[in-house]
Protein backbone atom coordinates (compact mmCIF):
# COMPACT_ATOMS: atom_id res chain seq x y z
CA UNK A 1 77.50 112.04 123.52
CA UNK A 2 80.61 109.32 123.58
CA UNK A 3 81.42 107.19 126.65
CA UNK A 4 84.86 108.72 126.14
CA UNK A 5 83.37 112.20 126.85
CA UNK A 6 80.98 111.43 129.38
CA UNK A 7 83.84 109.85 131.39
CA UNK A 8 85.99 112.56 131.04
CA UNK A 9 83.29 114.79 132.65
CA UNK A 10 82.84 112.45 135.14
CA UNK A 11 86.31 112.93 135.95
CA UNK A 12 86.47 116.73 136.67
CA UNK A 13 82.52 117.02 137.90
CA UNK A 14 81.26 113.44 139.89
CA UNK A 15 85.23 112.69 140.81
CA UNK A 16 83.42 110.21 143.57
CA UNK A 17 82.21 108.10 140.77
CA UNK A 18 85.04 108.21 138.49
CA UNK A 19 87.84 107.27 141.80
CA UNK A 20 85.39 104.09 142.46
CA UNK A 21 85.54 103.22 138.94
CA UNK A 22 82.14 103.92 137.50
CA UNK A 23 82.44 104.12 133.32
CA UNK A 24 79.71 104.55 130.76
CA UNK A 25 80.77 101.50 128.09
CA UNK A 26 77.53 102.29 125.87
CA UNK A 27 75.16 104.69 124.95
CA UNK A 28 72.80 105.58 122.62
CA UNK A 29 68.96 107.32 122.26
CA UNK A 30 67.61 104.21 123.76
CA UNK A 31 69.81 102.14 126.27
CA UNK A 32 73.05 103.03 128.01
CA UNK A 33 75.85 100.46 129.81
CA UNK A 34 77.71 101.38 133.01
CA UNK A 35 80.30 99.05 134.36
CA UNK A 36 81.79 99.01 137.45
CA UNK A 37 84.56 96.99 139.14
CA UNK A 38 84.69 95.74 142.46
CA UNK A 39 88.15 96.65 144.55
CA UNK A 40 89.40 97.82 147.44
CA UNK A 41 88.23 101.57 146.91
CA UNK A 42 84.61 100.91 146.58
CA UNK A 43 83.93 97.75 148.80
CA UNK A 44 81.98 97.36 152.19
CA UNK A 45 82.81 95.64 155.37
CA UNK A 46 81.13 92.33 153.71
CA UNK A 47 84.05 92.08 151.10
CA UNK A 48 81.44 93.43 148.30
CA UNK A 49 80.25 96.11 146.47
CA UNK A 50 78.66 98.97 148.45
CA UNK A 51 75.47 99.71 147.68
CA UNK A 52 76.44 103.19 147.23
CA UNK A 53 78.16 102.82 144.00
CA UNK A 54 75.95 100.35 142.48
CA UNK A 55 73.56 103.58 143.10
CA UNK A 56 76.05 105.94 140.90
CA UNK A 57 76.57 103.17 138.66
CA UNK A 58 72.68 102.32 138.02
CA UNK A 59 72.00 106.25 138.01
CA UNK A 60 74.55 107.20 135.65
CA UNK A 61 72.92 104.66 133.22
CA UNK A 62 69.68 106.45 133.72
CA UNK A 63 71.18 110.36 133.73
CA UNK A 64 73.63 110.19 130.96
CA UNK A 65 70.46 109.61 128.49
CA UNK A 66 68.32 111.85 129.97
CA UNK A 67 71.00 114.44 129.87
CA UNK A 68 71.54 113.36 126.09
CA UNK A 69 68.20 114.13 125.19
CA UNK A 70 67.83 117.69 126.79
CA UNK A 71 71.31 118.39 125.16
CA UNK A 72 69.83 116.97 121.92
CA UNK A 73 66.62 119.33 122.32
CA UNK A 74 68.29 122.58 122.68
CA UNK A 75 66.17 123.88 125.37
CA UNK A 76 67.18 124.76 128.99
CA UNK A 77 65.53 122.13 130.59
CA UNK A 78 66.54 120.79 134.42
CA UNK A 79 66.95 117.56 135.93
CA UNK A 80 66.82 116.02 139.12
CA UNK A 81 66.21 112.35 140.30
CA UNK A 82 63.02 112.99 142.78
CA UNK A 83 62.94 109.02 143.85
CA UNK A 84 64.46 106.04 143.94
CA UNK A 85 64.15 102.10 145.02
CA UNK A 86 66.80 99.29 144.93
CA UNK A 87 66.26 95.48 145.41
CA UNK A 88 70.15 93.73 146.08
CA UNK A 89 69.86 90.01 144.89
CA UNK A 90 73.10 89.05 145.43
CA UNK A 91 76.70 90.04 146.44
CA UNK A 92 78.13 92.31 143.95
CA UNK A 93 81.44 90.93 143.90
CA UNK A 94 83.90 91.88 140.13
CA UNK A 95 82.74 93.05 137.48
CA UNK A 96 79.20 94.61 137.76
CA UNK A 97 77.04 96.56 134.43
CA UNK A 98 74.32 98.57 134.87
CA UNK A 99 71.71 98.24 131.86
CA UNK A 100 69.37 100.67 131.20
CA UNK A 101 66.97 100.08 128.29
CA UNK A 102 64.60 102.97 129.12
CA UNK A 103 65.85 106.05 126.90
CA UNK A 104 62.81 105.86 124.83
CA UNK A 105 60.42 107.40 127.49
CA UNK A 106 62.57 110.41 127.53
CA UNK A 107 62.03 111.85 124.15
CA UNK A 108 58.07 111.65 125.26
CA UNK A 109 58.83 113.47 128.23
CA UNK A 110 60.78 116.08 127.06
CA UNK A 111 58.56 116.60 123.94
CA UNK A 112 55.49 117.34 126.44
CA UNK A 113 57.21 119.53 128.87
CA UNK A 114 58.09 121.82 125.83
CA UNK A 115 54.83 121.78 124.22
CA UNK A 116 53.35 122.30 127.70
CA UNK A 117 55.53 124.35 130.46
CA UNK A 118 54.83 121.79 132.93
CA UNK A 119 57.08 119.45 134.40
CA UNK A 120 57.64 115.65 133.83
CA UNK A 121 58.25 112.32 135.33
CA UNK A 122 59.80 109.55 134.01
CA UNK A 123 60.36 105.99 135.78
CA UNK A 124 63.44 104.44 134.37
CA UNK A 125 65.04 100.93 135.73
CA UNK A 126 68.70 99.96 135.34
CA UNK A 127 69.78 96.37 136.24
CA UNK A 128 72.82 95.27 137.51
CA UNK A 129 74.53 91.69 136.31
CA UNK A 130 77.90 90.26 137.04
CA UNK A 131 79.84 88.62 134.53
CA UNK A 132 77.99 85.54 134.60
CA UNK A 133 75.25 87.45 133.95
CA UNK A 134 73.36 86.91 137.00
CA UNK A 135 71.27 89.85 138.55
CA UNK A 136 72.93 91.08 141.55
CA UNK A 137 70.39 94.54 141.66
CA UNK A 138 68.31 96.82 140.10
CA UNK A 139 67.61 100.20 140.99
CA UNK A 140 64.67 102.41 140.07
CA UNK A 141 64.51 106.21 139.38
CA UNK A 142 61.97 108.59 138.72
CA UNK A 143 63.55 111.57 136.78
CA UNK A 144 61.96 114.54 137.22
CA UNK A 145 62.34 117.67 133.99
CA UNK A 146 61.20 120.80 133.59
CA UNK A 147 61.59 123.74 131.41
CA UNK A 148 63.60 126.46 132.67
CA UNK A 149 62.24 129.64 132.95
């Protein structure tokens, strides 16, 4: 998986995300970068960010490894966020990323939902900095997988 291809799918399947301006930058096995940029399209009343796509921002850092992995597994295995938190910290105003360092419980997960037919759930936290590199939010998700049948 390539940022390049990941946004291009974005494009044609989560065309909410890509109009606002949500873009994987990074991604490997283990972390994955999402950057989005504050403008007119995407803004709240408050002359920020809306929460909203911080959320698709934050979750795309999360999903776009975990969909990796299950692609890199080559099993039919689904995927569906089951929860999820957010602390805001400050106004997300430019350019926000989305840092997700959490890829390495997937491979776990996956590896014991083969082995055992039972579902999964993984916790996995992306933070959100602007370009001074000051924390404007972080969002949690718990990822649920499961073999399909």
């Amino acid at each position: 998986m390539t940022p390049g291809k990941i946004n291009t799918f974005t494009m044609f399947k989560l065309p909410s995300a890509w109009l606002c301006g949500v873009r994987v930058k990074k991604i490997n096995e283990s972390s994955c970068t999402v950057s989005v940029k504050h403008r007119w399209m995407n803004q709240n009343p408050f002359n920020s960010m809306f929460w909203a796509v911080q959320g698709m921002a934050a979750e795309m850092s999360t999903g776009a490894m975990v969909s990796g992995q299950i692609y890199q597994s080559g099993k039919k295995i689904s995927m569906l966020v089951a929860t999820n938190n957010a602390t805001f910290t400050k106004k997300a105003t430019g350019r926000i990323t989305f840092v997700c360092n959490d890829g390495d419980l997937i491979k776990e997960a996956i590896k014991k939902t083969i082995e055992t037919g039972e579902g999964q759930t993984i916790w996995m936290k992306s933070v959100g900095t602007n370009k001074d590199g000051v924390e404007v939010s972080t969002f949690n998700f718990e990822w649920t997988i499961k073999l399909k049948s």
